[in-house]
C-alpha atoms as a PDB file:
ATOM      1  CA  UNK A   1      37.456   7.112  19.427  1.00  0.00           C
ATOM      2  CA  UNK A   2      33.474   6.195  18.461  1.00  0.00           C
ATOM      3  CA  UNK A   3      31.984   9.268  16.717  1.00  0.00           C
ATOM      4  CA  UNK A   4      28.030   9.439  16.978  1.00  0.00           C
ATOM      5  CA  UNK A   5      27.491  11.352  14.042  1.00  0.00           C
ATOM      6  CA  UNK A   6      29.257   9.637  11.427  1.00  0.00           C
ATOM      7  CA  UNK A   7      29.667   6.080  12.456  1.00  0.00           C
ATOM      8  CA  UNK A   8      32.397   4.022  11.569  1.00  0.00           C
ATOM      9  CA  UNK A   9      30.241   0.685  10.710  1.00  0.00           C
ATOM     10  CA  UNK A  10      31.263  -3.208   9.766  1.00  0.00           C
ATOM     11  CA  UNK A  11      29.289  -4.801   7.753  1.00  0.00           C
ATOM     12  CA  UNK A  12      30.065  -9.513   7.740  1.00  0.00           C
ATOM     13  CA  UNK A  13      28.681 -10.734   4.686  1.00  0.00           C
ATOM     14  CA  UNK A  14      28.348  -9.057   1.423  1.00  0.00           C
ATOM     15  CA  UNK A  15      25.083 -11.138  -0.055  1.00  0.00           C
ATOM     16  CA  UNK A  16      22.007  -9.043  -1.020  1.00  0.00           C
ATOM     17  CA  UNK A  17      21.205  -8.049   2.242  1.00  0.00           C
ATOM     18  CA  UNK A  18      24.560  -7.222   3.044  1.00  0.00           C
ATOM     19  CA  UNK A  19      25.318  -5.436   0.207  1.00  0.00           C
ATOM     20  CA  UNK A  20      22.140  -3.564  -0.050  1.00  0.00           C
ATOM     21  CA  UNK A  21      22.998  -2.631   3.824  1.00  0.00           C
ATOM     22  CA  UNK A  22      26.093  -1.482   3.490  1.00  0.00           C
ATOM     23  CA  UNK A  23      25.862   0.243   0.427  1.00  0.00           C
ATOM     24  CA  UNK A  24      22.674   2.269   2.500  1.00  0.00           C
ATOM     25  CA  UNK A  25      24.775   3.127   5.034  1.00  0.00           C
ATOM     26  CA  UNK A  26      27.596   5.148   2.678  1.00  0.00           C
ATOM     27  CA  UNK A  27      24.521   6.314   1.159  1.00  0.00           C
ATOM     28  CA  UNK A  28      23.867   8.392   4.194  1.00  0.00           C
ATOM     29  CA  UNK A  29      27.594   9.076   4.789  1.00  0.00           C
ATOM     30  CA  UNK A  30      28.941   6.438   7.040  1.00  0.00           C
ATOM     31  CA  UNK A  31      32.302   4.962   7.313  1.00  0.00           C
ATOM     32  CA  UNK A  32      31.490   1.544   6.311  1.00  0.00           C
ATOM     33  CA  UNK A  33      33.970  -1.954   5.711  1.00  0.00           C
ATOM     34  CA  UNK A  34      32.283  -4.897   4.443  1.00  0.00           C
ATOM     35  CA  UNK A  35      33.757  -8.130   5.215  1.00  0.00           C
ATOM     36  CA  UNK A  36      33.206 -11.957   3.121  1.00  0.00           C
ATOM     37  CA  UNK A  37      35.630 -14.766   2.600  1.00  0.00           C
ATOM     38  CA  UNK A  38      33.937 -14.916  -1.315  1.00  0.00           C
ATOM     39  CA  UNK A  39      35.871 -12.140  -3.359  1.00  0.00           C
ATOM     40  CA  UNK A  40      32.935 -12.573  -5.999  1.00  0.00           C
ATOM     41  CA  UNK A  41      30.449 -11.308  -3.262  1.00  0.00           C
ATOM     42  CA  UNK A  42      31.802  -7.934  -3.520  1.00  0.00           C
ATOM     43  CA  UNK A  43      30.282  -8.003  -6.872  1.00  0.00           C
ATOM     44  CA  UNK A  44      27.087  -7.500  -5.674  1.00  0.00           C
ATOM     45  CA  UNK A  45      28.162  -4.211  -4.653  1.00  0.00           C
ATOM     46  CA  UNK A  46      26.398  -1.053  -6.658  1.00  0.00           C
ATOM     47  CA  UNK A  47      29.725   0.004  -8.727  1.00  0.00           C
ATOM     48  CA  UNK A  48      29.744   3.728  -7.449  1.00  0.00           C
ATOM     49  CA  UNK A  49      30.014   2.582  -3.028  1.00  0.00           C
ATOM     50  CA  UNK A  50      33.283   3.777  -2.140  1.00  0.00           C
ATOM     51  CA  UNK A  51      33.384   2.040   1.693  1.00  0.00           C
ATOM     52  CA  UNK A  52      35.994  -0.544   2.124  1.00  0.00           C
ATOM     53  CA  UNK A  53      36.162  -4.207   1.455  1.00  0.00           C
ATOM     54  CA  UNK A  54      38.089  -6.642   3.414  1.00  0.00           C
ATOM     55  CA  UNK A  55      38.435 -10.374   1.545  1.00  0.00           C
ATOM     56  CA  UNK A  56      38.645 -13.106   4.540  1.00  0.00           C
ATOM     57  CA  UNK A  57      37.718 -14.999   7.200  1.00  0.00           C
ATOM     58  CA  UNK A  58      35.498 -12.904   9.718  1.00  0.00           C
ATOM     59  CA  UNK A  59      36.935 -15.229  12.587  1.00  0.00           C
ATOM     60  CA  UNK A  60      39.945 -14.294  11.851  1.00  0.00           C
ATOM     61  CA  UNK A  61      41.192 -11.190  14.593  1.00  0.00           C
ATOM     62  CA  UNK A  62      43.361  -9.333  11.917  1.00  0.00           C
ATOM     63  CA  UNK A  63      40.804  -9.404   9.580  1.00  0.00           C
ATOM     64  CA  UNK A  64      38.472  -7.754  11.775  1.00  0.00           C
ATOM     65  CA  UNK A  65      40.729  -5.745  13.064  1.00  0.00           C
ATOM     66  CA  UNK A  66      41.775  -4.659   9.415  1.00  0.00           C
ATOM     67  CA  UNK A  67      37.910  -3.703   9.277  1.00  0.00           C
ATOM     68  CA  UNK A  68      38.139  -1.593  11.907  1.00  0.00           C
ATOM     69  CA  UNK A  69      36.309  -3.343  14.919  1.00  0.00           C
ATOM     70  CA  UNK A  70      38.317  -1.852  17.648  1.00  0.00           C
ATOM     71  CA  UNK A  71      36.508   1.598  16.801  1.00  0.00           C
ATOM     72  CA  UNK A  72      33.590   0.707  15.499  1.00  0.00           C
ATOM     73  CA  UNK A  73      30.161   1.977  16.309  1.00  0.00           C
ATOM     74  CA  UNK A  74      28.541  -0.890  14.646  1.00  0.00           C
ATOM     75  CA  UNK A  75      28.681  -4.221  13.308  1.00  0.00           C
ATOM     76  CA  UNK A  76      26.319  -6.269  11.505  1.00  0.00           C
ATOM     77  CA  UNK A  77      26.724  -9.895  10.693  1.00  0.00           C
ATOM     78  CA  UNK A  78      24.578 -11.225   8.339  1.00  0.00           C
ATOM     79  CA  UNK A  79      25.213 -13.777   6.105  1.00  0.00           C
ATOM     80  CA  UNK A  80      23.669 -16.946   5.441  1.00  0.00           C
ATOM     81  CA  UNK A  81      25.456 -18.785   7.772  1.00  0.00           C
ATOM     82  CA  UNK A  82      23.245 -18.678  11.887  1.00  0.00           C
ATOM     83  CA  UNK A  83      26.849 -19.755  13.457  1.00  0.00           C
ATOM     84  CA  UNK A  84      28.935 -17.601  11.803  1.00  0.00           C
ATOM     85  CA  UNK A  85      26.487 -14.636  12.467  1.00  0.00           C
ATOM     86  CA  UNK A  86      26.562 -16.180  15.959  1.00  0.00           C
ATOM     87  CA  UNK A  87      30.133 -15.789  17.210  1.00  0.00           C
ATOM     88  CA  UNK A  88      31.038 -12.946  15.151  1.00  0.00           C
ATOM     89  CA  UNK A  89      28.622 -11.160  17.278  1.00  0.00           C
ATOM     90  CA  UNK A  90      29.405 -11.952  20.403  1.00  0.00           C
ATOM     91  CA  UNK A  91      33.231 -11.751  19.900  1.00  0.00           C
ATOM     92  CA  UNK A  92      32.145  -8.025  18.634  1.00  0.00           C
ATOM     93  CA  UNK A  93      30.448  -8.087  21.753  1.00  0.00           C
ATOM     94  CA  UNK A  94      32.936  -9.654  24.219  1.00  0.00           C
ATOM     95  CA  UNK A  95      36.189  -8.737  22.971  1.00  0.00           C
ATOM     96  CA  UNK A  96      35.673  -5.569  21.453  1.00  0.00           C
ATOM     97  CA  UNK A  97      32.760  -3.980  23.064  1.00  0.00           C
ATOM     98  CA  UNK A  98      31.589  -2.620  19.765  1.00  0.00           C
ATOM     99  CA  UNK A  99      27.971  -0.620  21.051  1.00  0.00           C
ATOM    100  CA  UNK A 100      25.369  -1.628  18.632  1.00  0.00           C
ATOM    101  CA  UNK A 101      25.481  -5.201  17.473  1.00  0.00           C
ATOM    102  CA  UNK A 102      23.143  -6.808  15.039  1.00  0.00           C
ATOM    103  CA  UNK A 103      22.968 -10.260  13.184  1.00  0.00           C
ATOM    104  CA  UNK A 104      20.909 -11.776  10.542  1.00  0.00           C
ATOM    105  CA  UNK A 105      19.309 -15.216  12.016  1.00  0.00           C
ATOM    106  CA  UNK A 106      18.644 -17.244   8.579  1.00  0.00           C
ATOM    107  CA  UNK A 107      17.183 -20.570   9.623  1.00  0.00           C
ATOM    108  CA  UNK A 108      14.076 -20.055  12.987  1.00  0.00           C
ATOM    109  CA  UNK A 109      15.068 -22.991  14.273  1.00  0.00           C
ATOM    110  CA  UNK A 110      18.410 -22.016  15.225  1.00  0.00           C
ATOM    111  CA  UNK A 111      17.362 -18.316  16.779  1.00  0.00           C
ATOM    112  CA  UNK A 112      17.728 -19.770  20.515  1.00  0.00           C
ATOM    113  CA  UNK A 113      21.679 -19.539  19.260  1.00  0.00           C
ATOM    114  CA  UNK A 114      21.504 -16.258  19.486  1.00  0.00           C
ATOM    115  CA  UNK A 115      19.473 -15.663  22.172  1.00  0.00           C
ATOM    116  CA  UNK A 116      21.613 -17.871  24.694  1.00  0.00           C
ATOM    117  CA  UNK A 117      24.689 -14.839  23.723  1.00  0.00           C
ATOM    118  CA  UNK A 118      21.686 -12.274  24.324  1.00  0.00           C
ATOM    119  CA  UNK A 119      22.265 -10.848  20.683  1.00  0.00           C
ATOM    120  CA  UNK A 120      19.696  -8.732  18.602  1.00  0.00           C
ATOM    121  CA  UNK A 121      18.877 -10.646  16.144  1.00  0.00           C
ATOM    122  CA  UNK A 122      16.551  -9.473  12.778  1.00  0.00           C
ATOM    123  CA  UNK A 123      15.149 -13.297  11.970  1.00  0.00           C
ATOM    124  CA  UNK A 124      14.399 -12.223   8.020  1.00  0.00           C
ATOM    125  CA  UNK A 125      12.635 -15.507   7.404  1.00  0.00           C
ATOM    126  CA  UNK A 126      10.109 -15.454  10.255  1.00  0.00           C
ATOM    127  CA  UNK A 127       9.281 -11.664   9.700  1.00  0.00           C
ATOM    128  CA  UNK A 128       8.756 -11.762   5.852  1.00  0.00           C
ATOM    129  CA  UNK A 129       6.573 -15.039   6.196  1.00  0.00           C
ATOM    130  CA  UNK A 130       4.378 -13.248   8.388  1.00  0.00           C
ATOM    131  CA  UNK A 131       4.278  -9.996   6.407  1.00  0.00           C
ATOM    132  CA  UNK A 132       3.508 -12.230   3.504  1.00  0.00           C
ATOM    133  CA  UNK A 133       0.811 -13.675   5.436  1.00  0.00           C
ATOM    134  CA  UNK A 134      -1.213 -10.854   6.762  1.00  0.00           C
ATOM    135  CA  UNK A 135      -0.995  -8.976   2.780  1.00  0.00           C
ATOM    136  CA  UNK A 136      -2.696 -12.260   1.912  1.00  0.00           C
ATOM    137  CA  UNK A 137      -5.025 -12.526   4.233  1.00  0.00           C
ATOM    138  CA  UNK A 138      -5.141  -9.048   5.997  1.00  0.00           C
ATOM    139  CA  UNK A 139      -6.726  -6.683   3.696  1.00  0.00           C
ATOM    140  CA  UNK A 140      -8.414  -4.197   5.926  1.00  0.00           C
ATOM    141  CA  UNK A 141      -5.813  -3.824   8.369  1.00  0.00           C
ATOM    142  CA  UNK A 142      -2.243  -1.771   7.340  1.00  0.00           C
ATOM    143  CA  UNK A 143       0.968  -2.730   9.327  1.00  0.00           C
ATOM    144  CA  UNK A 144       2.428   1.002   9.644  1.00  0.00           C
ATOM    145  CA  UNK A 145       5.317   0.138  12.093  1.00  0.00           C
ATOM    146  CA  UNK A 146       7.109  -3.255  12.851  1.00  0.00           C
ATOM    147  CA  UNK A 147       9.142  -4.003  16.210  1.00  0.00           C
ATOM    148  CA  UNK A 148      11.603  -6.381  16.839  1.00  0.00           C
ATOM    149  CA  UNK A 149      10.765  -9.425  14.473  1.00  0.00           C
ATOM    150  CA  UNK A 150       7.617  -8.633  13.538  1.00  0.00           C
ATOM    151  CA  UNK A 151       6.539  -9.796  17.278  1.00  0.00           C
ATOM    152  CA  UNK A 152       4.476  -6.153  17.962  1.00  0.00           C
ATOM    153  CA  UNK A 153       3.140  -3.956  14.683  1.00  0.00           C
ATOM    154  CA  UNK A 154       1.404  -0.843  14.763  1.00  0.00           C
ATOM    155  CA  UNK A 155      -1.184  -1.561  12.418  1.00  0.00           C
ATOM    156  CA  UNK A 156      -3.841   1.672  10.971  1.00  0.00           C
ATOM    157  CA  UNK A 157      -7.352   0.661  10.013  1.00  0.00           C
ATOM    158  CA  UNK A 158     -10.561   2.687   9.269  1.00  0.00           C
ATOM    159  CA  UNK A 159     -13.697   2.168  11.457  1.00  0.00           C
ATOM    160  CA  UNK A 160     -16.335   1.348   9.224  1.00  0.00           C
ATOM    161  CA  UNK A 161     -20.117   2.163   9.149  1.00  0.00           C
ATOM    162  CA  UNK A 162     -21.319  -0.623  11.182  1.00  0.00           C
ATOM    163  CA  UNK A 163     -19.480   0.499  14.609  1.00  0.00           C
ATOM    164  CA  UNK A 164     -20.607   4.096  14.547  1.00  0.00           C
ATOM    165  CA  UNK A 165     -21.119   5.484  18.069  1.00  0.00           C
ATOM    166  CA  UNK A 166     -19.200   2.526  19.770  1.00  0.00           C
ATOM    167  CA  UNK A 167     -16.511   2.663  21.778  1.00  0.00           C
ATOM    168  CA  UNK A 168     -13.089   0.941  21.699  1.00  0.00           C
ATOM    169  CA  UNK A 169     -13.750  -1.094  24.562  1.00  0.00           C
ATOM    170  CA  UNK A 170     -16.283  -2.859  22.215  1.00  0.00           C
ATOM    171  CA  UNK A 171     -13.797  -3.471  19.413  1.00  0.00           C
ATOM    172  CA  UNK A 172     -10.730  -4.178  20.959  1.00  0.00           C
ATOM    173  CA  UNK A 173     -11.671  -7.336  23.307  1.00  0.00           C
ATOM    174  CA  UNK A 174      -7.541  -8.361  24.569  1.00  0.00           C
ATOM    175  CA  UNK A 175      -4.950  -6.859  26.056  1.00  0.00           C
ATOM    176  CA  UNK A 176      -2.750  -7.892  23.339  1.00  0.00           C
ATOM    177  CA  UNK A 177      -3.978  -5.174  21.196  1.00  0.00           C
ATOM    178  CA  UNK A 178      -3.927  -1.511  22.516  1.00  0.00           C
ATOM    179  CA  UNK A 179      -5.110   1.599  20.744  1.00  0.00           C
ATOM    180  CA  UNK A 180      -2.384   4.429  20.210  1.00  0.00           C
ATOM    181  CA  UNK A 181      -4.127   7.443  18.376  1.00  0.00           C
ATOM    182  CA  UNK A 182      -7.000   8.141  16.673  1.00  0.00           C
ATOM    183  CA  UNK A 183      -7.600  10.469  14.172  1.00  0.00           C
ATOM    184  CA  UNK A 184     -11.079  12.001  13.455  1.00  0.00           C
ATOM    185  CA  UNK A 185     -11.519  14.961  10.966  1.00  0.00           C
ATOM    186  CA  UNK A 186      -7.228  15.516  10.564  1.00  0.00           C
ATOM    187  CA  UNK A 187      -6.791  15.729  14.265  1.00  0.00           C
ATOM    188  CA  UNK A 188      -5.236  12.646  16.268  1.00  0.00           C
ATOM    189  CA  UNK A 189      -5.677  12.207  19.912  1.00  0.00           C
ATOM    190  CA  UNK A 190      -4.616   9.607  22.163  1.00  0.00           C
ATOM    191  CA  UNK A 191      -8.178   7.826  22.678  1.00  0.00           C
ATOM    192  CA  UNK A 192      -9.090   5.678  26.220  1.00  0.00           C
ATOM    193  CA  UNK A 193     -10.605   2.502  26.199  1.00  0.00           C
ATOM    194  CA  UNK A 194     -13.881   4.301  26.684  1.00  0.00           C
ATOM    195  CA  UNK A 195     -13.739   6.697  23.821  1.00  0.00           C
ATOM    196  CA  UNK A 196     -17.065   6.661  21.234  1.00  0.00           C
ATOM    197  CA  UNK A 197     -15.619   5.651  17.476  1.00  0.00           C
ATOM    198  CA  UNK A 198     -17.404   7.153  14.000  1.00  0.00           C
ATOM    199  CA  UNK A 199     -17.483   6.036  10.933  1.00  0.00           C
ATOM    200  CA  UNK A 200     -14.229   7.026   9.162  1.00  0.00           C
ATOM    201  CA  UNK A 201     -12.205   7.339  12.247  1.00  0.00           C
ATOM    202  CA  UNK A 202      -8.500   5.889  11.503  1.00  0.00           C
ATOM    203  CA  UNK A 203      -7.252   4.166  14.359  1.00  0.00           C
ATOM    204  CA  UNK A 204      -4.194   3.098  15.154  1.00  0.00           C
ATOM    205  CA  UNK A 205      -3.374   0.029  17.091  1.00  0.00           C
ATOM    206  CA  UNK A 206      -0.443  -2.231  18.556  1.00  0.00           C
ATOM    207  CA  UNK A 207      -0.517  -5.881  18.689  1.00  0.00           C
ATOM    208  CA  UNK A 208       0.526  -9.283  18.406  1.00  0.00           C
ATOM    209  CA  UNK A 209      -0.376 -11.180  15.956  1.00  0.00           C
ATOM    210  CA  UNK A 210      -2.870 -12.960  18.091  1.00  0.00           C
ATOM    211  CA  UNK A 211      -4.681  -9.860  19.346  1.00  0.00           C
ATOM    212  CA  UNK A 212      -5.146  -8.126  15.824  1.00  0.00           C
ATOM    213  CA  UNK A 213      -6.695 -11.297  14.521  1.00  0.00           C
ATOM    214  CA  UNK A 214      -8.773 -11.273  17.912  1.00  0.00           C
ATOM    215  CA  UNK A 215      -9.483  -7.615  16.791  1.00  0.00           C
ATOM    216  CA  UNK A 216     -10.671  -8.312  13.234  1.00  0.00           C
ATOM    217  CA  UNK A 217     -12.854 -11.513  14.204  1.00  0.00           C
ATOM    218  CA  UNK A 218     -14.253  -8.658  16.416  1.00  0.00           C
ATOM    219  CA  UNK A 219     -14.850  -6.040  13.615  1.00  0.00           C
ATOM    220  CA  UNK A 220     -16.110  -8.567  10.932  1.00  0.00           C
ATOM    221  CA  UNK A 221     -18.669  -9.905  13.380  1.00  0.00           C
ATOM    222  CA  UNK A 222     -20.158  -6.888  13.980  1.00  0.00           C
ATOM    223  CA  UNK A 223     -20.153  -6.540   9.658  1.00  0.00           C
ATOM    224  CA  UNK A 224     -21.468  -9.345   9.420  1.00  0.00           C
ATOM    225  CA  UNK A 225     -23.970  -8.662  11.856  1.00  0.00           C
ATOM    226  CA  UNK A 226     -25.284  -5.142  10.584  1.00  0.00           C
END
């Protein structure tokens, strides 16, 4: 039987992401079973995780099985390998009807894979390039929040001098960035496109990538302007 409170979790793949999972998730006292085909992997293990290991193939049914996948409440598969991640998804998926399913898609290219078995997928790669990317480039906008892949962000940014007594409407020019909350004096308030902006407001925003660069070409204009 699944038990919401304490879930009984499966962790495929015990690299640094999967050990650094899995060893979060005893952390906050769940059942967890980590499963690799590499007995060395388990090494990477912090010495004082007490979940269970399981050493062999994740295709194989009695190794999953020894894991625990008929009860599970979730399983993660994320090694290095797209394929693997692939199918031992959606057999958790199709055979077992394990409720929360997650898998680690290494290489971009291959992400229709998991798509086409209607998986969620956490595409590592893609995300932390663009994270990387907007801490280069991005300085006077903060990602608060990321959805998905990195495909919406809630991103927090102060309204400087220059667009004092303005309104949102005037900032935000595409509907692929909408204002959340703002927060003037301590107090936040969800805002309409019409509301007036001061100097020191923090807004809050969420957006593609496209519309908070649309956003900033909009703010540093008006900078560069004043």
């Amino acid at each position: 039987e699944r038990n919401r409170g304490i879930m009984k979790t499966i962790v495929v793949g015990c690299g640094r992401i999967g050990a650094t999972l899995a060893y979060s998730l005893y952390k906050r006292g769940h059942e967890v079973s980590v499963v690799d085909d590499n007995p060395n992997s388990f090494y990477n293990l912090p010495a004082d995780f007490q979940g269970r290991i399981h050493e062999g193939d994740a295709l194989n049914h009695d190794v999953l099985m020894r894991a625990g996948i008929a009860s599970c409440d979730a399983l993660a598969s994320v090694t290095n390998n797209d394929a693997l991640n692939a199918v031992v998804a959606h057999i958790a998926k199709v055979e077992y009807n394990v409720p929360n399913i997650l898998a680690r898609n290494y290489d971009p290219h291959l992400r229709a894979v998991f798509e086409a078995f209607d998986i969620q997928v956490v595409s590592s790669t893609s995300w932390g390039a663009q994270r990387i990317e907007e801490l280069m480039t991005d300085g006077d906008f903060r990602t608060v929040f990321s959805a998905g892949n990195g495909e919406i962000e809630v991103y927090e940014l102060v309204i400087p001098a220059e667009w004092e007594g303005k309104t949102l409407q005037d900032l935000i020019p595409c509907s692929t960035c909408k204002p959340i909350s703002l927060t003037r004096a301590g107090r936040a308030f969800l805002p309409e496109m019409n509301t007036e902006i001061h100097s020191g407001d923090i807004l809050n925003v969420a957006a593609t990538f496209d519309g908070i660069n649309e956003t900033r070409a909009q703010l540093r204009q008006a900078e560069k302007a004043g």
